[in-house]
PDB file of N, CA and C in Angstrom:
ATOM      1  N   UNK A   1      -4.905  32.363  44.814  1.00  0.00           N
ATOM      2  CA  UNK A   1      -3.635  32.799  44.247  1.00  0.00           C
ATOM      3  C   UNK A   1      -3.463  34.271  44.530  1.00  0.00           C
ATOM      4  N   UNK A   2      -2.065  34.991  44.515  1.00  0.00           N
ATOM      5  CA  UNK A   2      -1.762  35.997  45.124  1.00  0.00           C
ATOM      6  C   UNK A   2      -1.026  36.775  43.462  1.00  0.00           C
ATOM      7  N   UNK A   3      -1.082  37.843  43.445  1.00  0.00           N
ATOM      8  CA  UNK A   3      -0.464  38.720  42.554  1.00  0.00           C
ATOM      9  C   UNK A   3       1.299  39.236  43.399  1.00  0.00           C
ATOM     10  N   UNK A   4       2.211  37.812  42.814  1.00  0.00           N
ATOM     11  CA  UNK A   4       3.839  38.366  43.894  1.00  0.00           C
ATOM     12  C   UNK A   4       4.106  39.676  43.746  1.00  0.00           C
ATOM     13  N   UNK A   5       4.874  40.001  44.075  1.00  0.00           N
ATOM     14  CA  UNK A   5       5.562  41.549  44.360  1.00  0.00           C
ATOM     15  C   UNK A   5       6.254  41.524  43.021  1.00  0.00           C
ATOM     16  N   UNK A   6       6.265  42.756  42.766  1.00  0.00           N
ATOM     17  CA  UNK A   6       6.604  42.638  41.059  1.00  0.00           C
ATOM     18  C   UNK A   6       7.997  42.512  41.640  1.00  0.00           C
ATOM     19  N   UNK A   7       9.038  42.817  42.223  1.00  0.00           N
ATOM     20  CA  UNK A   7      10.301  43.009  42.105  1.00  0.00           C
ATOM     21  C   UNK A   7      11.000  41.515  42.553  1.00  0.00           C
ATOM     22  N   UNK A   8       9.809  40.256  42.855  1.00  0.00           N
ATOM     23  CA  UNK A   8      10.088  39.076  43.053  1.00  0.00           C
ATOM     24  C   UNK A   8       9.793  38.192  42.035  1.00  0.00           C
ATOM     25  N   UNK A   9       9.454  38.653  40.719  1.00  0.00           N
ATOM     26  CA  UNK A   9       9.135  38.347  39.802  1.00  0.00           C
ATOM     27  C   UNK A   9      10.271  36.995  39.226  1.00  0.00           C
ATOM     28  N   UNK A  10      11.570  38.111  38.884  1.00  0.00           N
ATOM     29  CA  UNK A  10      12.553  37.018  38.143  1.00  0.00           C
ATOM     30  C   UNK A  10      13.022  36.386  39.400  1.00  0.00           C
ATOM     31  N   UNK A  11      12.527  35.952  40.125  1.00  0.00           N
ATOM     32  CA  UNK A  11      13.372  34.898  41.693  1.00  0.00           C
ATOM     33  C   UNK A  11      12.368  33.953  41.664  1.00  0.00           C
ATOM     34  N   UNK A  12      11.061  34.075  41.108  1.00  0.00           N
ATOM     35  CA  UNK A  12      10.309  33.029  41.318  1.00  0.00           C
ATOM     36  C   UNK A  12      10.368  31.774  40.514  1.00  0.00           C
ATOM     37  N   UNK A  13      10.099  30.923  41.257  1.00  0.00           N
ATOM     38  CA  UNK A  13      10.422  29.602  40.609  1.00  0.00           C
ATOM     39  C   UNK A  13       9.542  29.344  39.421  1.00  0.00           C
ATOM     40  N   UNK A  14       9.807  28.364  38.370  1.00  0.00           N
ATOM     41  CA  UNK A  14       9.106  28.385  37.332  1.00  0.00           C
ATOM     42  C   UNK A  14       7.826  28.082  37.749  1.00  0.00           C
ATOM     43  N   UNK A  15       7.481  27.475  38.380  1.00  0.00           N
ATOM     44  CA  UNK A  15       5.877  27.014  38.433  1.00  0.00           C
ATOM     45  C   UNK A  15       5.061  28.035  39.131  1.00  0.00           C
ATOM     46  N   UNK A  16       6.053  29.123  40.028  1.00  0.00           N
ATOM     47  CA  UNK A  16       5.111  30.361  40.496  1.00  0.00           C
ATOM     48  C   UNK A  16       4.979  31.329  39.599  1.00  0.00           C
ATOM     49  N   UNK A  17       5.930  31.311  37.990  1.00  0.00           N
ATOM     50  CA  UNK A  17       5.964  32.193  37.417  1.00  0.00           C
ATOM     51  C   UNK A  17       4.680  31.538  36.454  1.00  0.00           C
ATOM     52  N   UNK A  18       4.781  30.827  35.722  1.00  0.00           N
ATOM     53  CA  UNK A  18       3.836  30.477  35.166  1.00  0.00           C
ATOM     54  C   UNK A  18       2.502  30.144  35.671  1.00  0.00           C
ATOM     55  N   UNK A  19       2.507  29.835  36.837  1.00  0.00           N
ATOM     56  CA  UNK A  19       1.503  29.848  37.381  1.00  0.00           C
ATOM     57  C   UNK A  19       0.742  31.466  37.875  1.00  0.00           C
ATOM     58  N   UNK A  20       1.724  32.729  37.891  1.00  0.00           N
ATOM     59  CA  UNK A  20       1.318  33.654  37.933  1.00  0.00           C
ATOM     60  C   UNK A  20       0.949  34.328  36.839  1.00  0.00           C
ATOM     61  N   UNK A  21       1.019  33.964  35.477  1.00  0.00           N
ATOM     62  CA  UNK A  21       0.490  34.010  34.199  1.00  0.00           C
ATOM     63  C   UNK A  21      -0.529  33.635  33.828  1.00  0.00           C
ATOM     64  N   UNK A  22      -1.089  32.512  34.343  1.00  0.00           N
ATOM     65  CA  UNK A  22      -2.152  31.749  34.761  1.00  0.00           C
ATOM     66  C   UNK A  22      -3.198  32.499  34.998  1.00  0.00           C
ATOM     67  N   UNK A  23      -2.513  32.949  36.629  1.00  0.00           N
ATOM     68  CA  UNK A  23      -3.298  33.772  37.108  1.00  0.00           C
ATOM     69  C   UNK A  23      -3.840  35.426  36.738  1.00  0.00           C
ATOM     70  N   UNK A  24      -3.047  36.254  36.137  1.00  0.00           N
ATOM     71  CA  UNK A  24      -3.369  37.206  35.144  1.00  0.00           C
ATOM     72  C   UNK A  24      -4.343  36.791  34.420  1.00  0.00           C
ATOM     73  N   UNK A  25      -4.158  35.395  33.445  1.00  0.00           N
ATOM     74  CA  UNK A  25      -4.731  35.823  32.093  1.00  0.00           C
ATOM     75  C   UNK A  25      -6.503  35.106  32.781  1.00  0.00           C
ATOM     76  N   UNK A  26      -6.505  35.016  33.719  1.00  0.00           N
ATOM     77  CA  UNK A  26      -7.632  34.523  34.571  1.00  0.00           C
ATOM     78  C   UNK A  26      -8.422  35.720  35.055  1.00  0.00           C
ATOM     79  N   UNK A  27      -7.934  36.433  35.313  1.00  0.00           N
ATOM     80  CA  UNK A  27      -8.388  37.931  36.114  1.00  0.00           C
ATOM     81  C   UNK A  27      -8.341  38.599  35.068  1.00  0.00           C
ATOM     82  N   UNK A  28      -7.913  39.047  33.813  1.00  0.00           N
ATOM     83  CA  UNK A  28      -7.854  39.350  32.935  1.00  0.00           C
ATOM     84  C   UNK A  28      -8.850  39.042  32.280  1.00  0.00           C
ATOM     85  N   UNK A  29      -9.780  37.727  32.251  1.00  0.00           N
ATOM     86  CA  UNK A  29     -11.014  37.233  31.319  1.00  0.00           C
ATOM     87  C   UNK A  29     -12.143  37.635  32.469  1.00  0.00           C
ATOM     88  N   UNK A  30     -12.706  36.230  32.308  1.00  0.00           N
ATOM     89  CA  UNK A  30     -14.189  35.615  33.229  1.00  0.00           C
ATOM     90  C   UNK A  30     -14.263  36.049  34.266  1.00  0.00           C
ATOM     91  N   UNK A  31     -12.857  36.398  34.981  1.00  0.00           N
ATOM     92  CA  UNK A  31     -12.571  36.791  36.250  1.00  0.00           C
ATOM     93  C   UNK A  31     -12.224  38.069  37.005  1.00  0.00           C
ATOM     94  N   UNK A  32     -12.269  39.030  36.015  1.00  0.00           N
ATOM     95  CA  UNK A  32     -12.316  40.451  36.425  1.00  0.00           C
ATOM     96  C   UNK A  32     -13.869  40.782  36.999  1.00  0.00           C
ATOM     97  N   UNK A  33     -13.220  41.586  38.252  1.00  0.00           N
ATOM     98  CA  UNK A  33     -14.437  41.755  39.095  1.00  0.00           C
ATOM     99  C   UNK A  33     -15.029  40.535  39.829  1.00  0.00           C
ATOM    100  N   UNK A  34     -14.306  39.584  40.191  1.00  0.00           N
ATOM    101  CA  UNK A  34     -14.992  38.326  41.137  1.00  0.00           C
ATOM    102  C   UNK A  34     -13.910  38.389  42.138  1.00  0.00           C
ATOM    103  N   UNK A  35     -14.566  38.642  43.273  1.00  0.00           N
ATOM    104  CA  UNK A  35     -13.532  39.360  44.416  1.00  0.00           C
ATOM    105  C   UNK A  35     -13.198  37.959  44.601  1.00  0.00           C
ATOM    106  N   UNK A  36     -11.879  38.235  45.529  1.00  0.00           N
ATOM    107  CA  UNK A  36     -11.027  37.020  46.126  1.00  0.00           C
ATOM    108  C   UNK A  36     -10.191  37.831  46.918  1.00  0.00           C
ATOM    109  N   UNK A  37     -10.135  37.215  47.888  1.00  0.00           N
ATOM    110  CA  UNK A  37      -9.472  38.085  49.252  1.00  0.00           C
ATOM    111  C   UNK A  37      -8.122  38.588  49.382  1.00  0.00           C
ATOM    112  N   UNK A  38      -7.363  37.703  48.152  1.00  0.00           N
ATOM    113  CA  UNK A  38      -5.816  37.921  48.289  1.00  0.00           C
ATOM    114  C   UNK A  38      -6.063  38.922  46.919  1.00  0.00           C
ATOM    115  N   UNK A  39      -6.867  38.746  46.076  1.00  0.00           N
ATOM    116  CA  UNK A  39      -7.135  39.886  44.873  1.00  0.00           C
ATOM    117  C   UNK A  39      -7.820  40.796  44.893  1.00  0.00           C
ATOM    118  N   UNK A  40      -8.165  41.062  45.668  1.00  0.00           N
ATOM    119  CA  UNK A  40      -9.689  42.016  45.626  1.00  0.00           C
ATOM    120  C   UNK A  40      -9.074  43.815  45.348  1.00  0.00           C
ATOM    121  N   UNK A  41      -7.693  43.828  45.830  1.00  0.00           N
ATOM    122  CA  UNK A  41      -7.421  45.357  45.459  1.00  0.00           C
ATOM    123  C   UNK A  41      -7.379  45.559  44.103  1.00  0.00           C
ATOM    124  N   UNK A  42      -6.807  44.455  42.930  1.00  0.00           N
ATOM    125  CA  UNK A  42      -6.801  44.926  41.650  1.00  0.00           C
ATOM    126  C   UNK A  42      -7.853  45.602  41.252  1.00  0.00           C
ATOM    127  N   UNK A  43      -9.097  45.142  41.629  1.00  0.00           N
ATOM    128  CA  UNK A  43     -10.121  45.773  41.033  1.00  0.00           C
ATOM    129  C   UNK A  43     -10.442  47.322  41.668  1.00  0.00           C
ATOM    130  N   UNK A  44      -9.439  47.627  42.113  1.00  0.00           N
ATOM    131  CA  UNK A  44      -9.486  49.262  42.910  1.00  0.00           C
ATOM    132  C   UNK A  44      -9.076  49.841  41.909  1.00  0.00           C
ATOM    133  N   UNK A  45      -8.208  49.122  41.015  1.00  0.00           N
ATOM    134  CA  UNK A  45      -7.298  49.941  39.964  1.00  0.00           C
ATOM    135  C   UNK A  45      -8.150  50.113  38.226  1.00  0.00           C
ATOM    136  N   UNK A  46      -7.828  50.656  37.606  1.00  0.00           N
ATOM    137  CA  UNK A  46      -8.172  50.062  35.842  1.00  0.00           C
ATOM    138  C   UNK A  46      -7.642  49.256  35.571  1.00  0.00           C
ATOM    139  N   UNK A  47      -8.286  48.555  34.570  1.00  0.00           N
ATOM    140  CA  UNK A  47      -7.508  47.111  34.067  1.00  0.00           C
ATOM    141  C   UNK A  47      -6.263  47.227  33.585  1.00  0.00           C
ATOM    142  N   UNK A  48      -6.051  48.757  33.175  1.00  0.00           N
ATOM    143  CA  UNK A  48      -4.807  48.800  32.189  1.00  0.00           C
ATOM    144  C   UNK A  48      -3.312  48.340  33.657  1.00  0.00           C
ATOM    145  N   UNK A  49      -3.510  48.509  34.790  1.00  0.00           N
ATOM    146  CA  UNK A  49      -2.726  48.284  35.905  1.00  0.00           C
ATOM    147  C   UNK A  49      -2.687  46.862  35.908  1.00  0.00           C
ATOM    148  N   UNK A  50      -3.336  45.589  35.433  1.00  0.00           N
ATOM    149  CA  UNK A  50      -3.713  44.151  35.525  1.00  0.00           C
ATOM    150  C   UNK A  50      -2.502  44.014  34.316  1.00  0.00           C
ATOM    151  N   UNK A  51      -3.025  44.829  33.243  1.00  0.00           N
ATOM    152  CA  UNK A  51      -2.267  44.304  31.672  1.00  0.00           C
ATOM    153  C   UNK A  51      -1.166  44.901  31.872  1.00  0.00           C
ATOM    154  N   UNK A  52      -0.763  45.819  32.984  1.00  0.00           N
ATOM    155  CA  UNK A  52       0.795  46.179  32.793  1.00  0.00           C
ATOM    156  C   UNK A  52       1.558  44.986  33.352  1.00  0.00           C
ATOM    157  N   UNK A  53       1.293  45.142  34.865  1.00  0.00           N
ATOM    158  CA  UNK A  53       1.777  43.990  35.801  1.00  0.00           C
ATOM    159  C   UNK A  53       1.735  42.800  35.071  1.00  0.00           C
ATOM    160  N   UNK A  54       0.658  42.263  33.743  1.00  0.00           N
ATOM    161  CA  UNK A  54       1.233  41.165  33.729  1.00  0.00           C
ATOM    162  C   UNK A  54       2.157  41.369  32.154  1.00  0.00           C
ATOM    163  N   UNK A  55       2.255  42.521  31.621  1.00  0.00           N
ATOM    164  CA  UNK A  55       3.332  42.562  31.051  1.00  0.00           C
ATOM    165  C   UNK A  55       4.920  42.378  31.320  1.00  0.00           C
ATOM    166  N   UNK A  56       4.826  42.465  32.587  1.00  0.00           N
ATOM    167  CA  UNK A  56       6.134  42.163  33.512  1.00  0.00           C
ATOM    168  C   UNK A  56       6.100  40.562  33.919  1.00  0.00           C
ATOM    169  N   UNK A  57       5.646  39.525  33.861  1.00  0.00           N
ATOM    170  CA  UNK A  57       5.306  38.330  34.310  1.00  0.00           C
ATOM    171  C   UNK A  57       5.589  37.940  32.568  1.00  0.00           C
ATOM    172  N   UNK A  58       5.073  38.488  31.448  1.00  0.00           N
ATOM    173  CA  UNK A  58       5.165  37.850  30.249  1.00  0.00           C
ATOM    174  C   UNK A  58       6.681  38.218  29.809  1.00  0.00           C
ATOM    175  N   UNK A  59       7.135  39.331  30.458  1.00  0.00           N
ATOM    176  CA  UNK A  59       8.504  39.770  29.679  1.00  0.00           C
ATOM    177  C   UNK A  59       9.245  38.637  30.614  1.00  0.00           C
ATOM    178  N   UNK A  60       9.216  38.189  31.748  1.00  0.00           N
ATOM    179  CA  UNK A  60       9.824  37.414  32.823  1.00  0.00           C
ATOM    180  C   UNK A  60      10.054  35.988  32.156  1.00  0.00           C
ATOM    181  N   UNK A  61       8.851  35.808  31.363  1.00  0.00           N
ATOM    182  CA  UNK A  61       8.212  34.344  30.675  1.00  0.00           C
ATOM    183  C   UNK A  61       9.469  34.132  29.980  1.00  0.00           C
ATOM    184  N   UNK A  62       9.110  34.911  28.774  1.00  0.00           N
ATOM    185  CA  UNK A  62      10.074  35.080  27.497  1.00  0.00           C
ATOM    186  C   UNK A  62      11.531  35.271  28.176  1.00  0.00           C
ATOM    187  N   UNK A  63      12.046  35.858  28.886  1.00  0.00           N
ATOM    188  CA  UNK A  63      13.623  35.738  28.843  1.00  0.00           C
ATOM    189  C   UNK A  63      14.005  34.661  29.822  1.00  0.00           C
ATOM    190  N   UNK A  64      13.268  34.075  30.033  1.00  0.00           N
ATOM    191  CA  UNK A  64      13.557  32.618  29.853  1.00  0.00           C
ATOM    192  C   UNK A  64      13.188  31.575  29.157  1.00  0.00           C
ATOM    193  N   UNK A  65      12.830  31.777  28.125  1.00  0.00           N
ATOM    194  CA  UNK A  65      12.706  31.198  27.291  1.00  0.00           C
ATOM    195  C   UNK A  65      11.203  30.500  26.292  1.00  0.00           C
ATOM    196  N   UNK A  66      10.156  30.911  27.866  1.00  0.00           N
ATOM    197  CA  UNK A  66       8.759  30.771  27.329  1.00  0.00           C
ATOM    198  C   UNK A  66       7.697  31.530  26.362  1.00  0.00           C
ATOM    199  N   UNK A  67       7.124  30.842  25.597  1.00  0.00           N
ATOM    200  CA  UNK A  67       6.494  31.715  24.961  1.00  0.00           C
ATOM    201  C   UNK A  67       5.046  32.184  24.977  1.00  0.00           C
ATOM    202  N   UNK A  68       4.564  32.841  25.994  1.00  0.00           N
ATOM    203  CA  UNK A  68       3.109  33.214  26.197  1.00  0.00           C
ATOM    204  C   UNK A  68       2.361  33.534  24.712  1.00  0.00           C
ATOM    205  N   UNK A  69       1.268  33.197  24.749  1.00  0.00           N
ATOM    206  CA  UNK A  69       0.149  33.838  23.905  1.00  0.00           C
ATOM    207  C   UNK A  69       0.734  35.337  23.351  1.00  0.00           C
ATOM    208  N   UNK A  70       0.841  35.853  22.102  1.00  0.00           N
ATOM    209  CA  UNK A  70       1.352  37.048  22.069  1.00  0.00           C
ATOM    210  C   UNK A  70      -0.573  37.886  21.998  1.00  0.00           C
ATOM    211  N   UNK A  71      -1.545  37.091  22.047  1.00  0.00           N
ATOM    212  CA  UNK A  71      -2.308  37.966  21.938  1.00  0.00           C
ATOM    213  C   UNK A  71      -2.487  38.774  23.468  1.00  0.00           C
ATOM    214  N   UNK A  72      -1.985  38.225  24.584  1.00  0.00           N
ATOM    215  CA  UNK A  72      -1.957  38.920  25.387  1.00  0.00           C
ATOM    216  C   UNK A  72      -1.240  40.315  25.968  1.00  0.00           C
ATOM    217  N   UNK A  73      -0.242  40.339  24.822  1.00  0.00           N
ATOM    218  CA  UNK A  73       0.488  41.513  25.004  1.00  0.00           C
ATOM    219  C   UNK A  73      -0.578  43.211  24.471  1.00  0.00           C
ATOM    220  N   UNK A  74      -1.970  42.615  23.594  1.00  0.00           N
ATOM    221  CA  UNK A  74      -2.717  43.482  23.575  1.00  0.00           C
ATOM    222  C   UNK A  74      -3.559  44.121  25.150  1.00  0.00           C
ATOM    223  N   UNK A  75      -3.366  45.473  25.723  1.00  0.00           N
ATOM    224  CA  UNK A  75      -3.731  45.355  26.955  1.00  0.00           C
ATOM    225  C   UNK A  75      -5.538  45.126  26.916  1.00  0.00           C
ATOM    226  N   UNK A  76      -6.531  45.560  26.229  1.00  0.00           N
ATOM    227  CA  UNK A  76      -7.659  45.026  25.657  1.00  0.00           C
ATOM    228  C   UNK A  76      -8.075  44.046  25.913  1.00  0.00           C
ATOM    229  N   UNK A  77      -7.137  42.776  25.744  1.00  0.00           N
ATOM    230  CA  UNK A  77      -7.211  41.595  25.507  1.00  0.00           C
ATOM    231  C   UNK A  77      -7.989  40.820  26.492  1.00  0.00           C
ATOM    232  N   UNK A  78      -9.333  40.082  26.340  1.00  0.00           N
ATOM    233  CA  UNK A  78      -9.776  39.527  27.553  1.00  0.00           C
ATOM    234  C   UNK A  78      -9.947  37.694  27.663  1.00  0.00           C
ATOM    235  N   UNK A  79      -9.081  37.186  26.455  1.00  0.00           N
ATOM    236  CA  UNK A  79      -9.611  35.834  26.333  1.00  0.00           C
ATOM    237  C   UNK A  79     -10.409  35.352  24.792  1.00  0.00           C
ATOM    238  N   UNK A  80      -9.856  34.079  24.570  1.00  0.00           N
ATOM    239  CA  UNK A  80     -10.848  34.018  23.663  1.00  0.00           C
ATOM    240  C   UNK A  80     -12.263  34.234  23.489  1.00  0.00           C
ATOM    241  N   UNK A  81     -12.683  33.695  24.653  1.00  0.00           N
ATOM    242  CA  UNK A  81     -14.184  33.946  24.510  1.00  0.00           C
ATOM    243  C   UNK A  81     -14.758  35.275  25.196  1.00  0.00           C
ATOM    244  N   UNK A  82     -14.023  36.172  25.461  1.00  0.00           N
ATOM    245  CA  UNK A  82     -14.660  37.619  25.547  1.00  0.00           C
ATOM    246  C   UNK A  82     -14.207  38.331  24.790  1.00  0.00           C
ATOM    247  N   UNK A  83     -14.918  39.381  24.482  1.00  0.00           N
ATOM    248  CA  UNK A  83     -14.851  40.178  23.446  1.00  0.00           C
ATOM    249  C   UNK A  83     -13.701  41.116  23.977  1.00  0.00           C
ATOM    250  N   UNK A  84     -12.249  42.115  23.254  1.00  0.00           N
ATOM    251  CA  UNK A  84     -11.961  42.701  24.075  1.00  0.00           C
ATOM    252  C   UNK A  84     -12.789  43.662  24.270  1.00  0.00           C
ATOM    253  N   UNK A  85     -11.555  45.016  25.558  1.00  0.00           N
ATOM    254  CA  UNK A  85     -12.347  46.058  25.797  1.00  0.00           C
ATOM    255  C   UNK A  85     -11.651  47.075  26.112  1.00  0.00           C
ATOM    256  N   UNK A  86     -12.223  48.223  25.847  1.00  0.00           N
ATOM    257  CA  UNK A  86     -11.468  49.875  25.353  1.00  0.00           C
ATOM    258  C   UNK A  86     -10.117  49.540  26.634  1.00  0.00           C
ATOM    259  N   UNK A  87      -9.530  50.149  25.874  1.00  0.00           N
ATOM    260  CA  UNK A  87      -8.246  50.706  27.399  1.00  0.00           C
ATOM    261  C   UNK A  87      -7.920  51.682  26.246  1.00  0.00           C
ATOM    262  N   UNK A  88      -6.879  52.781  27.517  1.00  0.00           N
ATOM    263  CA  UNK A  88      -6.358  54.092  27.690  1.00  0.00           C
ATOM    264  C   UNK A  88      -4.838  54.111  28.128  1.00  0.00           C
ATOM    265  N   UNK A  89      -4.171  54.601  26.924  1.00  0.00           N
ATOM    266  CA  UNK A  89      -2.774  55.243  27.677  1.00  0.00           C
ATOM    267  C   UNK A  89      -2.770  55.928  28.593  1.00  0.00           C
ATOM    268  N   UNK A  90      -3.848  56.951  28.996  1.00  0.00           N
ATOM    269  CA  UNK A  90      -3.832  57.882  29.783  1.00  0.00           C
ATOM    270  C   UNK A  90      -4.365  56.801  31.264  1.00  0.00           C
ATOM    271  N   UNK A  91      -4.692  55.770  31.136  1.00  0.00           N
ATOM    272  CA  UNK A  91      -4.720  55.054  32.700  1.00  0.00           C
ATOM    273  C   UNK A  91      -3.465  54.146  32.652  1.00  0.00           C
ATOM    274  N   UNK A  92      -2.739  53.969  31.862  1.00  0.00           N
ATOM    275  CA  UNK A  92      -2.039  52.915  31.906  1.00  0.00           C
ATOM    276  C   UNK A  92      -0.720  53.391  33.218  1.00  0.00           C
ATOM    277  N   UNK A  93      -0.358  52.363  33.986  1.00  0.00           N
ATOM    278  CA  UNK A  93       0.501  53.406  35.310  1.00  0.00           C
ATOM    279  C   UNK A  93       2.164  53.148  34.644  1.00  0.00           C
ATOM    280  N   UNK A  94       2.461  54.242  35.297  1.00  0.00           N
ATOM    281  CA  UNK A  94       3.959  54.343  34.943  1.00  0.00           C
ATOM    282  C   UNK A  94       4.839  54.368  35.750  1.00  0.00           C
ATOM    283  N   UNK A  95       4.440  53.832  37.009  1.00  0.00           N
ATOM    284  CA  UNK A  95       5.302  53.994  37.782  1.00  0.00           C
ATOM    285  C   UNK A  95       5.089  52.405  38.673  1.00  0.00           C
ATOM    286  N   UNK A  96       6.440  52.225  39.484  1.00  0.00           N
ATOM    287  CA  UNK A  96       6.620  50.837  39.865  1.00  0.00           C
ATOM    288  C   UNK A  96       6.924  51.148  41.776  1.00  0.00           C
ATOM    289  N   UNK A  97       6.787  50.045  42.333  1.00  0.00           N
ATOM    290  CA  UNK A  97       5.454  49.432  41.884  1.00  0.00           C
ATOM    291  C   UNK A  97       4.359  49.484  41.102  1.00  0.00           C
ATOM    292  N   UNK A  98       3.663  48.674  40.532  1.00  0.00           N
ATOM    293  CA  UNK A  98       1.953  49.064  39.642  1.00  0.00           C
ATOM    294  C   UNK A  98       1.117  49.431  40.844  1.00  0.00           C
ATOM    295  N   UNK A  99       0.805  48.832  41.869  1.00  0.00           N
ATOM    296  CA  UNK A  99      -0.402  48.411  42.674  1.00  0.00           C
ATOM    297  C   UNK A  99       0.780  48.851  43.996  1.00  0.00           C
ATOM    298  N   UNK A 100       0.267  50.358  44.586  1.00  0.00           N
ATOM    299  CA  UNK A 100       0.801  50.740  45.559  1.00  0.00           C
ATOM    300  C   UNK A 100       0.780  50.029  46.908  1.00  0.00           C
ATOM    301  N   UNK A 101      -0.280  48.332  47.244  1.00  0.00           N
ATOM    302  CA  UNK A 101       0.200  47.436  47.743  1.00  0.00           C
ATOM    303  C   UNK A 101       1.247  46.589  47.784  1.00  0.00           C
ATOM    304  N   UNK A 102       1.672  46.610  47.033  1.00  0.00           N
ATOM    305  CA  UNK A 102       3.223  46.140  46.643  1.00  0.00           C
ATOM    306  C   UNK A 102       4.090  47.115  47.205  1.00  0.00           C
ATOM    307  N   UNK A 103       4.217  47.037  48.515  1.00  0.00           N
ATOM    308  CA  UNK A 103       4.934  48.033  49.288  1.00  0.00           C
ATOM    309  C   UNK A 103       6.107  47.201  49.843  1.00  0.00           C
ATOM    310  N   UNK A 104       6.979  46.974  50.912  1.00  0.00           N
ATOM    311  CA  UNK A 104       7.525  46.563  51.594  1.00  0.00           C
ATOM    312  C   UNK A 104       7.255  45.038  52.360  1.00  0.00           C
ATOM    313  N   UNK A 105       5.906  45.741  53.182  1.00  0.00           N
ATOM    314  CA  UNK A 105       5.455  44.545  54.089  1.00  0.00           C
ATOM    315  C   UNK A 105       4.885  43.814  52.618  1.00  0.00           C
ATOM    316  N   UNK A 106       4.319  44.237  52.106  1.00  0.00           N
ATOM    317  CA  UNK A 106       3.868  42.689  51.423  1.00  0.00           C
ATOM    318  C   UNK A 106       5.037  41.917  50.339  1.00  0.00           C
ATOM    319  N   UNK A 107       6.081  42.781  50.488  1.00  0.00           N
ATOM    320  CA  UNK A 107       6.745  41.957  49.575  1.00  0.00           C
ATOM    321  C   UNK A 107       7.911  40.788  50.548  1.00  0.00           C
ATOM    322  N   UNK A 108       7.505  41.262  51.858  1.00  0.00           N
ATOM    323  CA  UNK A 108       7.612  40.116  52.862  1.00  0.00           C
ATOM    324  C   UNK A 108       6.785  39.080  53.110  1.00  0.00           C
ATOM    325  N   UNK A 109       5.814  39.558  53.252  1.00  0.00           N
ATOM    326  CA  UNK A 109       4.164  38.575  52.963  1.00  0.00           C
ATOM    327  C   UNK A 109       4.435  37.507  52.151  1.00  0.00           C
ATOM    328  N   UNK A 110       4.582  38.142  50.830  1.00  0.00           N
ATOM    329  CA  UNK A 110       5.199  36.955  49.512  1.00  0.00           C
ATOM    330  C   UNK A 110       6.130  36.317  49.660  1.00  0.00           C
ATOM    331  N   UNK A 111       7.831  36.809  50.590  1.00  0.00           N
ATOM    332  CA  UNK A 111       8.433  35.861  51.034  1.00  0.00           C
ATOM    333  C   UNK A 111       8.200  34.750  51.861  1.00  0.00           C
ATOM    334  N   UNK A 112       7.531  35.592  52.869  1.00  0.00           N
ATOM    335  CA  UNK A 112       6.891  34.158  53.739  1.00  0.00           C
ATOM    336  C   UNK A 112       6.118  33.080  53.742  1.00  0.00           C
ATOM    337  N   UNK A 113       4.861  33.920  52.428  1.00  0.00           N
ATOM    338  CA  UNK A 113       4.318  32.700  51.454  1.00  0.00           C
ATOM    339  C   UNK A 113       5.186  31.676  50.867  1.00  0.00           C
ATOM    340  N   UNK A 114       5.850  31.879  50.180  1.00  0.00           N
ATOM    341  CA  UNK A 114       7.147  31.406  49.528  1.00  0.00           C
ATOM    342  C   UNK A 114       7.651  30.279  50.698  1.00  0.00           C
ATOM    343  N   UNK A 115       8.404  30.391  51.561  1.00  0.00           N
ATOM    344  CA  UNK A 115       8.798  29.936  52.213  1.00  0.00           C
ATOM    345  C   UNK A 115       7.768  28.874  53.223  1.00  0.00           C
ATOM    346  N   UNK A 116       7.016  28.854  53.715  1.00  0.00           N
ATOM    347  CA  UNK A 116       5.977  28.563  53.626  1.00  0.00           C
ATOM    348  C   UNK A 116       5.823  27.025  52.505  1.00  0.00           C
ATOM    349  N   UNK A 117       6.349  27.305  51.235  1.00  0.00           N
ATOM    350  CA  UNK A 117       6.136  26.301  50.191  1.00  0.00           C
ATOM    351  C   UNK A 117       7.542  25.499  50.235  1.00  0.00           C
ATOM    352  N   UNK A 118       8.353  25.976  50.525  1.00  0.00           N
ATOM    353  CA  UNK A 118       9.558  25.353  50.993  1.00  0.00           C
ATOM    354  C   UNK A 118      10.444  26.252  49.854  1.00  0.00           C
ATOM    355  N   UNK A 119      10.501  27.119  49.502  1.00  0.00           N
ATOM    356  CA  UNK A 119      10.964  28.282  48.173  1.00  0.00           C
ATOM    357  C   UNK A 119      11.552  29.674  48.908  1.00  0.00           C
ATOM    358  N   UNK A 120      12.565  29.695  48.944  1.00  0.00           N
ATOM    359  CA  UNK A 120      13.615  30.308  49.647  1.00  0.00           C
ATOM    360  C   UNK A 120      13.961  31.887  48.670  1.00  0.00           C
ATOM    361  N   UNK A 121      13.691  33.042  48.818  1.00  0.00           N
ATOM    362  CA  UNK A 121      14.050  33.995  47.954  1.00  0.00           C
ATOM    363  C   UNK A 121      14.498  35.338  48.747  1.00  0.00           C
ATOM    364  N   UNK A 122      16.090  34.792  48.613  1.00  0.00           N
ATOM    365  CA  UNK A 122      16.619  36.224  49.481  1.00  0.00           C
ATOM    366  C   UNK A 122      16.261  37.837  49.025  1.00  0.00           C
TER     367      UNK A 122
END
C-alpha cells in the first residue's frame, strides 16, 4: 500500500480512502519502522508527520460521513495493544505537502496507480 498524495485525498474512491486509514492506523501501530518499499520514506520523518497526514484522511473520513476511531485523533496514539508514545508540537509539520515526496511527479505516480485500477482522477 502507498501513502496517496494528500491533495488526492477527497477524489479518492471510498475503498482507497478507507483503505488508506487502514493503512495509517497500521504504520501507526506494529508497523512503524518495518520498511516497505512504497513506505519506507515515512520513517525519514517523526511520527508526528504519520499522525498529521492521517489527520487529513480522518477529516476526509468524517465529511463524508464516516466515523473513525476518535482515539486516533490523539497523535501518541499507537493501537490498542501498544502503549502510546511522547510526541511534540515542536515536530509536528505545518506545512503541506507533509512528506516533501508528495511533490508533483508522485502525485502522478498515484494517478497512474489509480488508473491502473480502472479509477480515473482528473
Amino acid at each position: 500500500m502507498r501513502l496517496w498524495h494528500e491533495e488526492l485525498l477527497s477524489r479518492l474512491p471510498r475503498a482507497q480512502l478507507l483503505g488508506q486509514h487502514r493503512e495509517c492506523c497500521a504504520l501507526r501501530g506494529k508497523g512503524w519502522g518495518r520498511k516497505h518499499q512504497t513506505v519506507n520514506y515515512v520513517f525519514d520523518y517523526p511520527r508526528e508527520y504519520l499522525a498529521a497526514y492521517h489527520q487529513l484522511v480522518m477529516a476526509e473520513m468524517e465529511r463524508r460521513g464516516y466515523h473513525p476511531d476518535p482515539a486516533w485523533k490523539d497523535p501518541g496514539y499507537c493501537g490498542q495493544f501498544l502503549p502510546p508514545v511522547a510526541w511534540s508540537d515542536s515536530r509536528w509539520p505545518h506545512h503541506h505537502p507533509i512528506y516533501p515526496e508528495h511533490n508533483a511527479q508522485y502525485k502522478e505516480e498515484c494517478r497512474l496507480n489509480l488508473a491502473a485500477k480502472g479509477i480515473t482522477i482528473a
